[in-house]
Protein backbone atom coordinates (compact mmCIF):
# COMPACT_ATOMS: atom_id res chain seq x y z
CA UNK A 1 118.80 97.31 85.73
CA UNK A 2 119.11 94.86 83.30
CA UNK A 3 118.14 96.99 80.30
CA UNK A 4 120.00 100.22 81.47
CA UNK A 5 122.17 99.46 84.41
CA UNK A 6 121.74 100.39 87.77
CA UNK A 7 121.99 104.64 87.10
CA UNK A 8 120.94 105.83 84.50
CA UNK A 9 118.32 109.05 82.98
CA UNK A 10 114.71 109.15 82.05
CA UNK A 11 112.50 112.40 81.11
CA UNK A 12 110.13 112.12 84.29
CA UNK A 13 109.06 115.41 85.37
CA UNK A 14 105.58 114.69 86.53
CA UNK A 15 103.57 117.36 89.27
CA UNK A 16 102.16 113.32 90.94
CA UNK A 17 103.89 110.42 91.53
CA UNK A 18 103.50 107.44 93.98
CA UNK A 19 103.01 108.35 97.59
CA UNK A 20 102.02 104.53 98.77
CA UNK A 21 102.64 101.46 97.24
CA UNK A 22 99.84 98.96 97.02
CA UNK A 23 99.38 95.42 98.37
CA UNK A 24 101.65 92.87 96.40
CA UNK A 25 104.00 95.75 94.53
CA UNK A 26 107.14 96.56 95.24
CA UNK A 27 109.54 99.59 93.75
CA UNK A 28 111.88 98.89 91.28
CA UNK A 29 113.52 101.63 90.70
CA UNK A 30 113.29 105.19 92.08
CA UNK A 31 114.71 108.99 90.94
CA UNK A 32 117.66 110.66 93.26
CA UNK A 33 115.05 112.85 95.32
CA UNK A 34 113.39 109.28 96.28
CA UNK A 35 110.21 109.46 93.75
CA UNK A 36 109.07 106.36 92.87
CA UNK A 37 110.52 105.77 89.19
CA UNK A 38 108.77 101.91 88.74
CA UNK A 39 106.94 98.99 90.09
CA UNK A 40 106.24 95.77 89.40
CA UNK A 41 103.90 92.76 90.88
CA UNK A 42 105.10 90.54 93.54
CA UNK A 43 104.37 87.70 91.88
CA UNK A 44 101.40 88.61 88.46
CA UNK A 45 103.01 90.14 85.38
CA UNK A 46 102.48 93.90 86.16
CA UNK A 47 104.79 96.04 85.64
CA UNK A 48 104.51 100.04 85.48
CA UNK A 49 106.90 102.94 85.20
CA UNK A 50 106.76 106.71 86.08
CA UNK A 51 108.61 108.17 82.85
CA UNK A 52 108.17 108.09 79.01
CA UNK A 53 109.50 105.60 77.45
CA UNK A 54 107.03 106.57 73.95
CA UNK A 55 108.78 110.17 74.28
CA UNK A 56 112.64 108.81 74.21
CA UNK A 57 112.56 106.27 71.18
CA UNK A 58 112.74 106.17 67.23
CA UNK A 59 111.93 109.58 65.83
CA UNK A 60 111.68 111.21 69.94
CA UNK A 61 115.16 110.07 70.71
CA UNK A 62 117.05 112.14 72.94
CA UNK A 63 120.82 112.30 74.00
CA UNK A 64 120.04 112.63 77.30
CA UNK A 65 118.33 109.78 77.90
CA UNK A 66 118.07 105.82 77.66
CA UNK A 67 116.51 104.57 74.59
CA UNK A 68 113.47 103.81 75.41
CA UNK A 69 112.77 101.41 73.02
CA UNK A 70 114.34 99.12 75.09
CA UNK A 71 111.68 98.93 77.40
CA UNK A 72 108.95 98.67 74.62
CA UNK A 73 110.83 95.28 73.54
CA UNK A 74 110.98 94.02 76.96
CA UNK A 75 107.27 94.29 77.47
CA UNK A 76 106.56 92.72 74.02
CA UNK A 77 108.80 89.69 75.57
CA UNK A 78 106.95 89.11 78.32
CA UNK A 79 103.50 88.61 76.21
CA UNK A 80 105.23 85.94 73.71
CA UNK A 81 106.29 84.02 77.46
């Protein structure tokens, strides 16, 4: 939410998604029909999404979607922390 507010569109269109969420995760974000979009660690630095953040950035950028180079630079901040 922080990067891309609390709506907004990614280019997920995946045939398997999450059906249950392990021990210590919790979602972060999830698609209209209720997939599971994101997760992150309760309390270890792990973090995974859903979408394609590679396919929606620099020379793969799309109208119709975030920038997902956004994301890129928020992971790269969490390894200089």
């Amino acid at each position: 939410a922080s990067l891309y507010g609390e709506k907004f569109a990614v280019n997920s269109a995946h045939h398997q998604s999450v059906g249950r969420v392990g021990e210590g995760l919790k979602v972060i974000q999830r698609a209209e029909d209720g997939v599971i979009e994101a997760l992150c660690h309760e309390s270890l630095p792990v973090y995974s999404v859903q979408w394609h953040p590679e396919r929606m950035c620099l020379k793969h950028a799309r109208e119709d979607t975030v920038d997902g180079g956004l994301l890129f630079h928020w992971f790269i901040g969490r390894i200089a922390d």
